[in-house]
C-alpha atoms as a PDB file:
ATOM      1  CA  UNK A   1       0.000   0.000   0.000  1.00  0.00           C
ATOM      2  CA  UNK A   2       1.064   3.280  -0.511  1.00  0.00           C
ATOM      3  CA  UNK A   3       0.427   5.775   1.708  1.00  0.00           C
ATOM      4  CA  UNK A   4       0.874   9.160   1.186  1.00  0.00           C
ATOM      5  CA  UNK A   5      -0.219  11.175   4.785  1.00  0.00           C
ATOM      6  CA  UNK A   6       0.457  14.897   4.622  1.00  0.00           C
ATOM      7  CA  UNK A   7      -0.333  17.260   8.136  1.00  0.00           C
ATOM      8  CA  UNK A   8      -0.017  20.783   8.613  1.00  0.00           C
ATOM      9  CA  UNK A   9      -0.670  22.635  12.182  1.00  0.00           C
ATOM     10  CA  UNK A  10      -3.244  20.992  14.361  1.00  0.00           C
ATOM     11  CA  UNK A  11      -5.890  23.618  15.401  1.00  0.00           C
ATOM     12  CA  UNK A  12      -5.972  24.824  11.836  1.00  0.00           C
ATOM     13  CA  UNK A  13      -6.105  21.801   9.514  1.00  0.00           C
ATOM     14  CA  UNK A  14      -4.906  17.719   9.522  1.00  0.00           C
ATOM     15  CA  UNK A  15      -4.540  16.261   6.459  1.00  0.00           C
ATOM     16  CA  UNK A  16      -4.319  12.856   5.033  1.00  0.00           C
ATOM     17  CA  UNK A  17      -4.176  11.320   2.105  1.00  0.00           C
ATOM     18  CA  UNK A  18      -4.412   7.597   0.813  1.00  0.00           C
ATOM     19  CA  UNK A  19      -4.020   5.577  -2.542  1.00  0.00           C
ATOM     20  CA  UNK A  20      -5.765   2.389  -2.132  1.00  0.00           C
ATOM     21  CA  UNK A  21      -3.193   0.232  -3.757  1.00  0.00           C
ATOM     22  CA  UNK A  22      -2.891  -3.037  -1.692  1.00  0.00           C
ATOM     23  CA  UNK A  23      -5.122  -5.987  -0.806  1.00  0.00           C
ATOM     24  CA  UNK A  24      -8.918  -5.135   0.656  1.00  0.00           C
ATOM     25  CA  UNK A  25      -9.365  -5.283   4.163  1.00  0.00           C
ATOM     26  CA  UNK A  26     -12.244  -5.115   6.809  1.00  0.00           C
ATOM     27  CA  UNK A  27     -14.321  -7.585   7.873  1.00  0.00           C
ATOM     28  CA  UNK A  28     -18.161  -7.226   7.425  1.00  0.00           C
ATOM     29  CA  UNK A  29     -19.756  -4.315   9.488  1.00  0.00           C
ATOM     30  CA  UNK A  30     -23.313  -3.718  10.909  1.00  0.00           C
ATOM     31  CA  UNK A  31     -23.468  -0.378   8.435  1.00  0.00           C
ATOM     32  CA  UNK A  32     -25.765  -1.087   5.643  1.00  0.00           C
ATOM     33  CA  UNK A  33     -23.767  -0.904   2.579  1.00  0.00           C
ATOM     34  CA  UNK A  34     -20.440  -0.711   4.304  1.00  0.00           C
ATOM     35  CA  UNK A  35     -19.064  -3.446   1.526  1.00  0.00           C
ATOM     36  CA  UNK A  36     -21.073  -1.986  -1.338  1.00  0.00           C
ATOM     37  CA  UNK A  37     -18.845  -1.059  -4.714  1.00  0.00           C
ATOM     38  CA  UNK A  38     -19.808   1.726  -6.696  1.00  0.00           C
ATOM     39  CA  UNK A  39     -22.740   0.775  -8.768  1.00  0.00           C
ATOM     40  CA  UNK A  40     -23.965  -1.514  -6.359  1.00  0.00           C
ATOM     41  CA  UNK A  41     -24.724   1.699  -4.316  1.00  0.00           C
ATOM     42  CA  UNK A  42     -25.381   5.261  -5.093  1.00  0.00           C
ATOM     43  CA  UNK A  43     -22.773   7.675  -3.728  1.00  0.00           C
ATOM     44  CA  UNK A  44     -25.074   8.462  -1.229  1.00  0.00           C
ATOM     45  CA  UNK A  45     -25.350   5.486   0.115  1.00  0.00           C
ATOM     46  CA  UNK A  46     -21.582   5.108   0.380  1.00  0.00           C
ATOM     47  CA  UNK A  47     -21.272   8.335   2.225  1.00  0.00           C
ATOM     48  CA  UNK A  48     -23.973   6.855   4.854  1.00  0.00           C
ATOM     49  CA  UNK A  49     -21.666   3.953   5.311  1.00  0.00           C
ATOM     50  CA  UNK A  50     -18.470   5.789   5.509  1.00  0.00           C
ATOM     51  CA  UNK A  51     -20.334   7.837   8.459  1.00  0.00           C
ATOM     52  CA  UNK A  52     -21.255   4.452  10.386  1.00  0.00           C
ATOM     53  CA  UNK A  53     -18.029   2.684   9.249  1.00  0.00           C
ATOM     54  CA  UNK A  54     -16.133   5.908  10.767  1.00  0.00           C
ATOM     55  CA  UNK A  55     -18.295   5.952  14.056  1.00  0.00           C
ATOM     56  CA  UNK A  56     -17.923   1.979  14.493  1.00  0.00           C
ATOM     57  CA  UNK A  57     -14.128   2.377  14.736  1.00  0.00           C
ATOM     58  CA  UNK A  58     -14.402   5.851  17.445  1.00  0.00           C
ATOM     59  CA  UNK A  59     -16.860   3.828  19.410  1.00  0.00           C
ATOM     60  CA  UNK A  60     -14.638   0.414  19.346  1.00  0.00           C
ATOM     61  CA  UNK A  61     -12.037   3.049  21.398  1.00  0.00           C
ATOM     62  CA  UNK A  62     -14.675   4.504  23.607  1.00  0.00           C
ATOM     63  CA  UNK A  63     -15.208   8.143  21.854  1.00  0.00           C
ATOM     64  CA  UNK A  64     -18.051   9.597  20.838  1.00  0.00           C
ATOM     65  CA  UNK A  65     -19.459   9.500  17.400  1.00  0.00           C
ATOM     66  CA  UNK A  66     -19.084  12.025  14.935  1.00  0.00           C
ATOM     67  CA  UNK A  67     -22.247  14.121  14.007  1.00  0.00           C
ATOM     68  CA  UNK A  68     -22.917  14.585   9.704  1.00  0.00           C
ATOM     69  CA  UNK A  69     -22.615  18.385   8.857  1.00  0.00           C
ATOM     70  CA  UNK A  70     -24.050  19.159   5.434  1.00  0.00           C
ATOM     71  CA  UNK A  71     -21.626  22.069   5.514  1.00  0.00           C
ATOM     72  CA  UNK A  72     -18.672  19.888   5.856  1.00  0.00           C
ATOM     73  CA  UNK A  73     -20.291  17.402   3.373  1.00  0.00           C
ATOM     74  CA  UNK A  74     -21.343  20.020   0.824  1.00  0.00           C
ATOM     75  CA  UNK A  75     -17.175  21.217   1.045  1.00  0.00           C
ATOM     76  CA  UNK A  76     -16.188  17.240   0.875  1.00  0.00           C
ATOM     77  CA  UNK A  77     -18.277  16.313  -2.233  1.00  0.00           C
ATOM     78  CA  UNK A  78     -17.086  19.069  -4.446  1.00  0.00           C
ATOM     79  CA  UNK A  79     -13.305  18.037  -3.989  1.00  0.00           C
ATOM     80  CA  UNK A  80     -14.288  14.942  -4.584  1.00  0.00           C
ATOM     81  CA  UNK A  81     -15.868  15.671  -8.080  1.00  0.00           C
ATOM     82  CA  UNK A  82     -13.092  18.376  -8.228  1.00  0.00           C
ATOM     83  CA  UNK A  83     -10.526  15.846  -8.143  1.00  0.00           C
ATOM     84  CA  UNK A  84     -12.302  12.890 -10.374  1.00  0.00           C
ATOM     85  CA  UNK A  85     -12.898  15.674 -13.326  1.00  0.00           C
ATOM     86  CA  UNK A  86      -9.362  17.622 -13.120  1.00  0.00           C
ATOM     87  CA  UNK A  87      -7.525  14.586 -12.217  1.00  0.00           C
ATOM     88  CA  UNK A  88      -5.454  15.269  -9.891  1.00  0.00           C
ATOM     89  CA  UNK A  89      -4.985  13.326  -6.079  1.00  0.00           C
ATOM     90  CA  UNK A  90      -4.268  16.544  -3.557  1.00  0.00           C
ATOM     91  CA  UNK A  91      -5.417  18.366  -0.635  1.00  0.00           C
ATOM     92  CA  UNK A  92      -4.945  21.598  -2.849  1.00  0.00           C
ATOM     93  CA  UNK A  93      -6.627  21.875  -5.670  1.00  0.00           C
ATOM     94  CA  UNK A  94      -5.989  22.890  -9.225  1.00  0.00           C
ATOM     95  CA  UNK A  95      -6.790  26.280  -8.434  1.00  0.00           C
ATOM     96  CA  UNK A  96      -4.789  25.886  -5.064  1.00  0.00           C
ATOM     97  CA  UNK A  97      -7.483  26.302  -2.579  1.00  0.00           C
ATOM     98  CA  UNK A  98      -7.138  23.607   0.231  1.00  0.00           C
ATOM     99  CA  UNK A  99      -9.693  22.318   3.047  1.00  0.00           C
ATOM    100  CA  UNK A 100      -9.797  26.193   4.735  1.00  0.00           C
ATOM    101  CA  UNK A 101     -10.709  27.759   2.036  1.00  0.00           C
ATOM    102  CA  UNK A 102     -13.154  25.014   1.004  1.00  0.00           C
ATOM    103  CA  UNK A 103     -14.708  25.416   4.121  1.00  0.00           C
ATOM    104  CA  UNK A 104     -14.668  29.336   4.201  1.00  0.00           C
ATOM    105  CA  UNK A 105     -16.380  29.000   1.168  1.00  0.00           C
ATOM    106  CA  UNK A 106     -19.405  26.591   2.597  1.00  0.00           C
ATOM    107  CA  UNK A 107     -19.692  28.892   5.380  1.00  0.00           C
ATOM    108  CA  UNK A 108     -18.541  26.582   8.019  1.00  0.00           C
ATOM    109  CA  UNK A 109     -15.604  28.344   9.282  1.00  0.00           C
ATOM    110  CA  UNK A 110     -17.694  31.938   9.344  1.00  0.00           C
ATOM    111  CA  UNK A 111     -18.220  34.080  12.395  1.00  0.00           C
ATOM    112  CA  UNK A 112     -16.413  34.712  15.504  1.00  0.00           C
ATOM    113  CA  UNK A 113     -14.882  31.462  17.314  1.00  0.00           C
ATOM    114  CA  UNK A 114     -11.625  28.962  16.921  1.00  0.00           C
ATOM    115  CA  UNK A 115     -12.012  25.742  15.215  1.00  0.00           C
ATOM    116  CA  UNK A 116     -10.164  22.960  13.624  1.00  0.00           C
ATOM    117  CA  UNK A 117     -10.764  20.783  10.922  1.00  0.00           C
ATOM    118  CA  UNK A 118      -9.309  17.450   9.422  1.00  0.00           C
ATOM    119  CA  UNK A 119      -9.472  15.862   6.103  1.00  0.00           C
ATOM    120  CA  UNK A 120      -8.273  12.551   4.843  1.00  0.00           C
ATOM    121  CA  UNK A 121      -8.415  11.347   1.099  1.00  0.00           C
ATOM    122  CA  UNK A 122      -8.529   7.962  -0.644  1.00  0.00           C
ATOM    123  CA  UNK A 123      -9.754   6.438  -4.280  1.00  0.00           C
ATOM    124  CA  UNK A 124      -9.812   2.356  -5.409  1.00  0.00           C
ATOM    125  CA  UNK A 125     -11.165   0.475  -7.379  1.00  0.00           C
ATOM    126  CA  UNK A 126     -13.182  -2.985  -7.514  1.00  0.00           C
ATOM    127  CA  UNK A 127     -12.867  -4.157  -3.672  1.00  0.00           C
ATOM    128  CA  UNK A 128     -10.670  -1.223  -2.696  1.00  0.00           C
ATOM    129  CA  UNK A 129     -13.368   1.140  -3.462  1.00  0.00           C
ATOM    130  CA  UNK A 130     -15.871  -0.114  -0.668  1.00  0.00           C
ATOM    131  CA  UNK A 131     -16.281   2.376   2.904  1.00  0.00           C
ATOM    132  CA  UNK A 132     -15.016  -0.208   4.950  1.00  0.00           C
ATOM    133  CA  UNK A 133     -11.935  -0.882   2.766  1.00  0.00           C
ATOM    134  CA  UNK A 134     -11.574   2.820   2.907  1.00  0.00           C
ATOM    135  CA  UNK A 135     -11.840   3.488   6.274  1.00  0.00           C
ATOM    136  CA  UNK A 136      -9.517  -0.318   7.110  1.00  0.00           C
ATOM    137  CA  UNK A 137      -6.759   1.595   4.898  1.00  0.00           C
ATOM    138  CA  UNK A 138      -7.270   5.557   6.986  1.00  0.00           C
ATOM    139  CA  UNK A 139      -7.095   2.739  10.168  1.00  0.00           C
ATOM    140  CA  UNK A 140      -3.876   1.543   9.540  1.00  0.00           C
ATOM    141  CA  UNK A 141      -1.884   5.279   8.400  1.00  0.00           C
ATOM    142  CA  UNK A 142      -0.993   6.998  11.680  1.00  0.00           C
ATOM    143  CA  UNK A 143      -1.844  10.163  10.073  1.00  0.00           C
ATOM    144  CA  UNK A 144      -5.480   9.161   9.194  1.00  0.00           C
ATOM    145  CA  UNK A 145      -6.229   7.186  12.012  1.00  0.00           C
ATOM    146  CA  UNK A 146      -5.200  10.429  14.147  1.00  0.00           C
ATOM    147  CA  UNK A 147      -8.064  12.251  12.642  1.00  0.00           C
ATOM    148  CA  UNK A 148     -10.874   9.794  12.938  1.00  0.00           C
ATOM    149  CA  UNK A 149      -9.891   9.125  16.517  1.00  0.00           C
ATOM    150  CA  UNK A 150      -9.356  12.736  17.804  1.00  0.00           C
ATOM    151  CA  UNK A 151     -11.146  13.317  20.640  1.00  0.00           C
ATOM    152  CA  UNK A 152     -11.481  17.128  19.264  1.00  0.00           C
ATOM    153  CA  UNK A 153     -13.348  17.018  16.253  1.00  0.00           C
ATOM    154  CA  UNK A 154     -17.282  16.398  16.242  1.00  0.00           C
ATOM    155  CA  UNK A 155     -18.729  16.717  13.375  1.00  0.00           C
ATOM    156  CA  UNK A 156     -17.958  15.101   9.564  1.00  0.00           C
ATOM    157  CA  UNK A 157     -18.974  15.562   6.389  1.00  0.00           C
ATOM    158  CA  UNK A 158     -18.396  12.586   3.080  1.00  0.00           C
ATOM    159  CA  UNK A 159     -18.034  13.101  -0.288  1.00  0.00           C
ATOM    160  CA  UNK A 160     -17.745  10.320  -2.599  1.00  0.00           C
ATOM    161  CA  UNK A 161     -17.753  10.692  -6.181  1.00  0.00           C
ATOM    162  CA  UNK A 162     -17.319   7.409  -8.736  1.00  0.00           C
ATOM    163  CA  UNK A 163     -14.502   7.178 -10.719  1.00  0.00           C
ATOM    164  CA  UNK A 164     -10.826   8.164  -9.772  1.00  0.00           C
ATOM    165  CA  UNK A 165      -8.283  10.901 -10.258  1.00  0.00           C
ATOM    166  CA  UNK A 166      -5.901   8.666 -12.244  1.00  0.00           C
ATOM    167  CA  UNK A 167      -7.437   5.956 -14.567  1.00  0.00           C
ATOM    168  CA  UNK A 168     -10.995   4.601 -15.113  1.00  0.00           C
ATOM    169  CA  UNK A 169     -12.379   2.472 -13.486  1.00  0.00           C
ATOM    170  CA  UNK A 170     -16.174   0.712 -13.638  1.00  0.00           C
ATOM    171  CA  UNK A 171     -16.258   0.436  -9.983  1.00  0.00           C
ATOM    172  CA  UNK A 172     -13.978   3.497  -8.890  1.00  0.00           C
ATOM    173  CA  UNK A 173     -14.163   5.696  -6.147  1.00  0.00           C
ATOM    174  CA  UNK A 174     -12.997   8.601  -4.704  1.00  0.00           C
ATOM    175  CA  UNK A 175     -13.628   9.819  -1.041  1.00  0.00           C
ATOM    176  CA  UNK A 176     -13.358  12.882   0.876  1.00  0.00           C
ATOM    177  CA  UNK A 177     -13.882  12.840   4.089  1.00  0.00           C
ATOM    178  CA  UNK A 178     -14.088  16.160   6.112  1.00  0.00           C
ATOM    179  CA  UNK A 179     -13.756  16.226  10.087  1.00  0.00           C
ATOM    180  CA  UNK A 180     -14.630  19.774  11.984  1.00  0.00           C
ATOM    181  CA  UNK A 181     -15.832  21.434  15.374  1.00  0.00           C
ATOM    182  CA  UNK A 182     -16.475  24.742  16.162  1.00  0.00           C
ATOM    183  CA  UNK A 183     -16.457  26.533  19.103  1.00  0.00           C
ATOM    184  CA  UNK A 184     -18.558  29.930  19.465  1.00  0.00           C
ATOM    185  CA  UNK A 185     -17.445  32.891  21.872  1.00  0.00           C
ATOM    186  CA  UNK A 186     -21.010  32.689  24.040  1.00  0.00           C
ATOM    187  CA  UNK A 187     -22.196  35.195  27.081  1.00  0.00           C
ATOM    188  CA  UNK A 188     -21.863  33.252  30.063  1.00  0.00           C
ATOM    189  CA  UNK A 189     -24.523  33.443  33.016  1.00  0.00           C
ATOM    190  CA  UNK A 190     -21.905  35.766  34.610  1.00  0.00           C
ATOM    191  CA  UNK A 191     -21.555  38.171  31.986  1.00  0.00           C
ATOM    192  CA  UNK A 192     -25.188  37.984  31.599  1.00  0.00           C
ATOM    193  CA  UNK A 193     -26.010  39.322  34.975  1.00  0.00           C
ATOM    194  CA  UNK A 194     -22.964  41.495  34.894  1.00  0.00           C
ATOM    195  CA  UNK A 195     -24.690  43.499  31.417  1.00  0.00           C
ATOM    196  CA  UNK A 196     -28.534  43.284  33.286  1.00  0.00           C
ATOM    197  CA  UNK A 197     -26.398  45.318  36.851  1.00  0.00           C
ATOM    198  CA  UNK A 198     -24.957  47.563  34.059  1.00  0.00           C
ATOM    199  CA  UNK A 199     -28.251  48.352  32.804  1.00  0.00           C
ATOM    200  CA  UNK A 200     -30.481  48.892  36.075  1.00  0.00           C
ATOM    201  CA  UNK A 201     -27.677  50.952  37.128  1.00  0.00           C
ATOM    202  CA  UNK A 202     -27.675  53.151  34.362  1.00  0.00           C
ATOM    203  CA  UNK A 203     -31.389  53.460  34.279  1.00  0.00           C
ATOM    204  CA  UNK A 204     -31.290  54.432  37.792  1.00  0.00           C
ATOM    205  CA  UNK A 205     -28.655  56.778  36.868  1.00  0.00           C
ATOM    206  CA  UNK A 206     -30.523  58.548  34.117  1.00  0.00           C
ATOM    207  CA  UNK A 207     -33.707  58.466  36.771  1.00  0.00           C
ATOM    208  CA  UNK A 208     -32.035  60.271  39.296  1.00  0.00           C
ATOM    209  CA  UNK A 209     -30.495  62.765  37.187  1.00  0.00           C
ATOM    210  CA  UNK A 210     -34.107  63.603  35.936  1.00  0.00           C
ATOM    211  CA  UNK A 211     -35.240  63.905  39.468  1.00  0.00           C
ATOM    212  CA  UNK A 212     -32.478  66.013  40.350  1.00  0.00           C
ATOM    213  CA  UNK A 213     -33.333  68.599  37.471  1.00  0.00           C
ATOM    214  CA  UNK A 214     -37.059  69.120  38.720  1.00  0.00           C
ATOM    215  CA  UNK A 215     -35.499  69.203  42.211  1.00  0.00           C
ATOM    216  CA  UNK A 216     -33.233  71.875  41.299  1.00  0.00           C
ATOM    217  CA  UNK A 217     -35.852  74.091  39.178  1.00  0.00           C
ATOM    218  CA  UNK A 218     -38.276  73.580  42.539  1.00  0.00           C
ATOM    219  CA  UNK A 219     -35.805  75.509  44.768  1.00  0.00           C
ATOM    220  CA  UNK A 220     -34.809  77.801  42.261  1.00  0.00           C
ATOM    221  CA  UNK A 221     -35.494  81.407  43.598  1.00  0.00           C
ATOM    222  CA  UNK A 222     -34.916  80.453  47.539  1.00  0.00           C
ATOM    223  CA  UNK A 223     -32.256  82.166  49.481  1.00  0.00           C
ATOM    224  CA  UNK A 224     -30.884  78.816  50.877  1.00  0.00           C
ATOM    225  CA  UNK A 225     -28.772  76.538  48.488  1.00  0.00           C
ATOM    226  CA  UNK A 226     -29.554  73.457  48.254  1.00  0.00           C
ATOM    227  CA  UNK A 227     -27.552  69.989  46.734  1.00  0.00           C
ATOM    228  CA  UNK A 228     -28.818  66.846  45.391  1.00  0.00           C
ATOM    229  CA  UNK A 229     -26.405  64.010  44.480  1.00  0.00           C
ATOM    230  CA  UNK A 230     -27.809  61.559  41.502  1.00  0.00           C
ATOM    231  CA  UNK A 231     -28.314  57.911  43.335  1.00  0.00           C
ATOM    232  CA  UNK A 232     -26.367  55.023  41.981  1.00  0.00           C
END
């Protein structure tokens, strides 16, 4: 098999990649389709497996599983199809926008907050081309098994398109498989009740300082002075 993992900073982006090009491996799964070959199964279907294949393997080491994201699955199936039609095998595309960009573009990564996301790519053929062979070859790379196991990321998206980026192939396959999470900047029950204090205070504030004016036009005239200090 050759394996060809590639990884840039974690906390921005992991990436994999994998060229099915030794022996099928994975013994049958309870995912429906999970040994289906293109044709057999519409892409669809595959990504379904890949999804229960993937979550099978993170519960078989006690994590949780990983929650579909059509965001992240909308980004995964056009590099997919990207890859398939320009032929090329690459986190960066032709155009050389990688998984960031990708996911800028779906709208994923917008807004306030940190994030990370993970990607790992494979194709085959015949036997190779199958989720569980897929996910059996990401299981035995360091790089790719990193990614489905990380505790961080929660969320996935699949794209499989059929064919491949190099050759044709009747039962080809090519997978993109897009891991994320997302963590928004939220008001906390303490800031909350600090910004309600700050608000009844300056309400009282602009109260008193109303009072205080119809005080100070009531003893206007009087020979006495008289003070009146705004509450809060």
């Amino acid at each position: 098999m050759a394996l060809r993992p590639l990884k840039v900073a974690f906390g921005v982006a992991a990436l994999s990649g994998v060229l099915l090009a030794g022996p099928a491996a994975g013994s049958a799964m309870a995912c429906d389709n999970a040994n289906a070959r293109p044709g057999s199964a519409s892409s669809s279907q595959l990504e379904r497996a890949t999804v229960c294949v993937l979550n099978d393997a993170r519960r078989n080491h006690g994590l949780g599983r990983l929650h579909e994201n059509g965001r992240l699955s909308a980004a995964a199936a056009a590099h997919s199809s990207d890859m398939v039609r320009k032929r090329y095998f690459s986190h960066t595309s032709r155009s050389g926008r990688d998984v960031v960009d990708r996911l800028n573009n779906s709208g994923y990564l917008g807004g306030p907050g940190s994030w990370a996301v993970g990607e790992n790519l494979a194709w085959g053929a015949g036997s190779r081309s199958t989720p569980s062979s897929v996910v059996s070859a990401w299981m035995r790379s360091p790089g790719h098994r990193q990614n489905i196991l990380s505790r961080r990321f929660r969320e996935v998206g699949i794209g499989v398109s059929f064919d491949t980026p190099r050759g044709s192939y009747s039962t080809g396959a090519t997978y993109t498989t897009t891991f994320g999470t997302r963590s928004r900047p939220a008001r906390g029950r303490a800031s909350r009740i600090r910004a309600a204090r700050r608000s009844r205070a300056a309400r009282r504030t602009r109260a008193a300082r109303a009072a205080l004016q119809l005080k100070i036009r009531s003893v206007a005239g009087q020979s006495r002075p008289a003070t009146f200090l705004p509450a809060g």
